[in-house]
C-alpha atoms as a PDB file:
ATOM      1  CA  UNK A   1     -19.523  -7.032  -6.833  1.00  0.00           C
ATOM      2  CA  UNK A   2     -16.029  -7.679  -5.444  1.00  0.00           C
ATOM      3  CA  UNK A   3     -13.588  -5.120  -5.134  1.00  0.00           C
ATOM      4  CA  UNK A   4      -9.976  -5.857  -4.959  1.00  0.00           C
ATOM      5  CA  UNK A   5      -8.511  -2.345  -3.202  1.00  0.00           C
ATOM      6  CA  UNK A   6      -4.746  -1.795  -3.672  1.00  0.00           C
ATOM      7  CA  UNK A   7      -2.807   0.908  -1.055  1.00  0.00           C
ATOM      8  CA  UNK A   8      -0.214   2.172  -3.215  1.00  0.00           C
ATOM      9  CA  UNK A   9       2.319   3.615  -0.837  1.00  0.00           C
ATOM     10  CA  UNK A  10       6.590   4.378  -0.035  1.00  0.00           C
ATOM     11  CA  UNK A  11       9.400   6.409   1.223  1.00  0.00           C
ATOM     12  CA  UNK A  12      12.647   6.722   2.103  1.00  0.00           C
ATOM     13  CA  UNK A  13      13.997   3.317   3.518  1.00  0.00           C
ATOM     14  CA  UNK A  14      17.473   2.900   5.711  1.00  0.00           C
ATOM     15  CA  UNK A  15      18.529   0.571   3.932  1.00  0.00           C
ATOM     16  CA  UNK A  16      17.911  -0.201   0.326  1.00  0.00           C
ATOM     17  CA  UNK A  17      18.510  -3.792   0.574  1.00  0.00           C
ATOM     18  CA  UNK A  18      15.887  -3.970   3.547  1.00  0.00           C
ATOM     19  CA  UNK A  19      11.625  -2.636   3.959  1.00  0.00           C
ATOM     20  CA  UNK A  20      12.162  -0.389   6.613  1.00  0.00           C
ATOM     21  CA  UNK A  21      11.223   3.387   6.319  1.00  0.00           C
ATOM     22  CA  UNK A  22      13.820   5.627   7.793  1.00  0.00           C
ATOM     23  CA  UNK A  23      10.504   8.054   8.704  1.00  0.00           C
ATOM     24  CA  UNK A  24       7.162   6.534   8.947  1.00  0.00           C
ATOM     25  CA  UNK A  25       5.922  10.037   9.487  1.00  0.00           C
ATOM     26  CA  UNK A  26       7.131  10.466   6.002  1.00  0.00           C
ATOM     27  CA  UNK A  27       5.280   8.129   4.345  1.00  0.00           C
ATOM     28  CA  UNK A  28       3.966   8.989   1.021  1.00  0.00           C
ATOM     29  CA  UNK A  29       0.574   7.447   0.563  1.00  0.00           C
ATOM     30  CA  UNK A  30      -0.066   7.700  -3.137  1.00  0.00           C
ATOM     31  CA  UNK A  31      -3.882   6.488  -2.909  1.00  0.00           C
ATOM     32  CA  UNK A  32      -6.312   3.333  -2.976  1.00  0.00           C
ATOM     33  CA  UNK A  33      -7.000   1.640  -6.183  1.00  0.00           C
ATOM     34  CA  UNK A  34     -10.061  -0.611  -7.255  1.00  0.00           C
ATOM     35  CA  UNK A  35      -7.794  -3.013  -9.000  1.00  0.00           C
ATOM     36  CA  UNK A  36      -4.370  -3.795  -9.436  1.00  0.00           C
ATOM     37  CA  UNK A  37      -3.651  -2.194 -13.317  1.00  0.00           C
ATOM     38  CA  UNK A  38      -4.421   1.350 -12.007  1.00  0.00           C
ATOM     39  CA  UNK A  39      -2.858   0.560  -8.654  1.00  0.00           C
ATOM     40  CA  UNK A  40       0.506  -0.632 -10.975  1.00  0.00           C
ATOM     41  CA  UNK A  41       0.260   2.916 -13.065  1.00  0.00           C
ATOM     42  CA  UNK A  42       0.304   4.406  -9.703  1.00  0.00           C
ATOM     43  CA  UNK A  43       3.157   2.898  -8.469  1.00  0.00           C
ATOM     44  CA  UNK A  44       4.839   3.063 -11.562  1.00  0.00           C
ATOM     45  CA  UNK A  45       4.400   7.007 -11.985  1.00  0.00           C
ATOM     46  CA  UNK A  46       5.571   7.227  -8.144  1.00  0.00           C
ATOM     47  CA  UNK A  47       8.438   5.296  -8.671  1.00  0.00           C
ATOM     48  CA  UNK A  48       9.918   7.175 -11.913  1.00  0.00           C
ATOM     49  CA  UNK A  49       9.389  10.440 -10.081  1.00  0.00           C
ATOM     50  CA  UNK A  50      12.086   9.047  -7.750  1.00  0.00           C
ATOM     51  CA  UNK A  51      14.119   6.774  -9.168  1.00  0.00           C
ATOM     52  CA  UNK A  52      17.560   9.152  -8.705  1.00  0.00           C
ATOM     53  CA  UNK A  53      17.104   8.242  -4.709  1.00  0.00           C
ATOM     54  CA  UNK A  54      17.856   4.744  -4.295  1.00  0.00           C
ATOM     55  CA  UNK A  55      16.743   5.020  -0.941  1.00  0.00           C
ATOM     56  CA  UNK A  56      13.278   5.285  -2.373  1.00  0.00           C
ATOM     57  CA  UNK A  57      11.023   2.228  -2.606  1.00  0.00           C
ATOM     58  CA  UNK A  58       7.127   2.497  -3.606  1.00  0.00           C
ATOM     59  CA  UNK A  59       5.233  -0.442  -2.964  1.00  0.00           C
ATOM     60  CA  UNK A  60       1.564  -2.161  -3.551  1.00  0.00           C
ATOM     61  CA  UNK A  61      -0.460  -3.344  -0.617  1.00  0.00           C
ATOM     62  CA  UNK A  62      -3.242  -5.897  -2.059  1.00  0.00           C
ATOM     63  CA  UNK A  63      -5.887  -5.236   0.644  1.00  0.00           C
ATOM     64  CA  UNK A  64      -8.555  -7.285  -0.197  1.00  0.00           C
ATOM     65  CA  UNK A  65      -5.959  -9.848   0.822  1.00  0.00           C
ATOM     66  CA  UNK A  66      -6.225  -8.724   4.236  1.00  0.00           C
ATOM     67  CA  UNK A  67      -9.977  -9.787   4.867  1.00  0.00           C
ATOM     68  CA  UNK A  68     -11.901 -12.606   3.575  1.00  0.00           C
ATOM     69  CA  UNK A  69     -15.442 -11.123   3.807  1.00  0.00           C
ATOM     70  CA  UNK A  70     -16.774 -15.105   3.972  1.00  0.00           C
ATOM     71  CA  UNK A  71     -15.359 -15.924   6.985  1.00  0.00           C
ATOM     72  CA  UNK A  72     -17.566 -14.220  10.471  1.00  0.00           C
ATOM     73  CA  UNK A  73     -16.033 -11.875  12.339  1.00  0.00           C
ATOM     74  CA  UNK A  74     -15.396 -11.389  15.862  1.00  0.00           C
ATOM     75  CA  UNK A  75     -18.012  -9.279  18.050  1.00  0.00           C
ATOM     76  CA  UNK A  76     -14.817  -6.489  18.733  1.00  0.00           C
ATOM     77  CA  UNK A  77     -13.857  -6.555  15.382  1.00  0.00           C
ATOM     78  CA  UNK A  78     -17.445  -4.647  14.020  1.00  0.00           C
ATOM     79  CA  UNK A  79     -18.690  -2.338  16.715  1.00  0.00           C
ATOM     80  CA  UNK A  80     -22.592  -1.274  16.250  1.00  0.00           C
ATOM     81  CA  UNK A  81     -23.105   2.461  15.948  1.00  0.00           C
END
């Protein structure tokens, strides 16, 4: 089976017109999602909560995009127990 995580996540940014947090130690990670409609409802929810700070940005990371599971990888990258 194939999963297809989504890292629903925001903050505050400096700069509305820009994606850069004004605290990464703020960061609110909302959670990880097994597919992109409850990752969406997540984001959505997130984002209504704040939408009277337009400083506030929520945002979907697709993270199966991050590793193609085909491809080998590297002896460093998967360290034996």
């Amino acid at each position: 089976m194939i999963q297809r995580l989504h890292l629903v996540f925001g903050g505050e940014l400096i700069d509305p017109t820009k994606n850069a947090f004004k605290d990464v130690d703020a960061i609110d990670i909302v959670g990880m999602f097994p597919n992109y409609e409850t990752a969406y409802n997540a984001w959505k929810a997130a984002a209504q909560r704040t939408v009277d700070n337009a400083h506030m940005r929520y945002f979907i990371a697709h993270i199966h995009r991050l590793r193609d599971e085909e491809v080998e990888t590297s002896k460093t990258e998967e360290l034996d127990p």
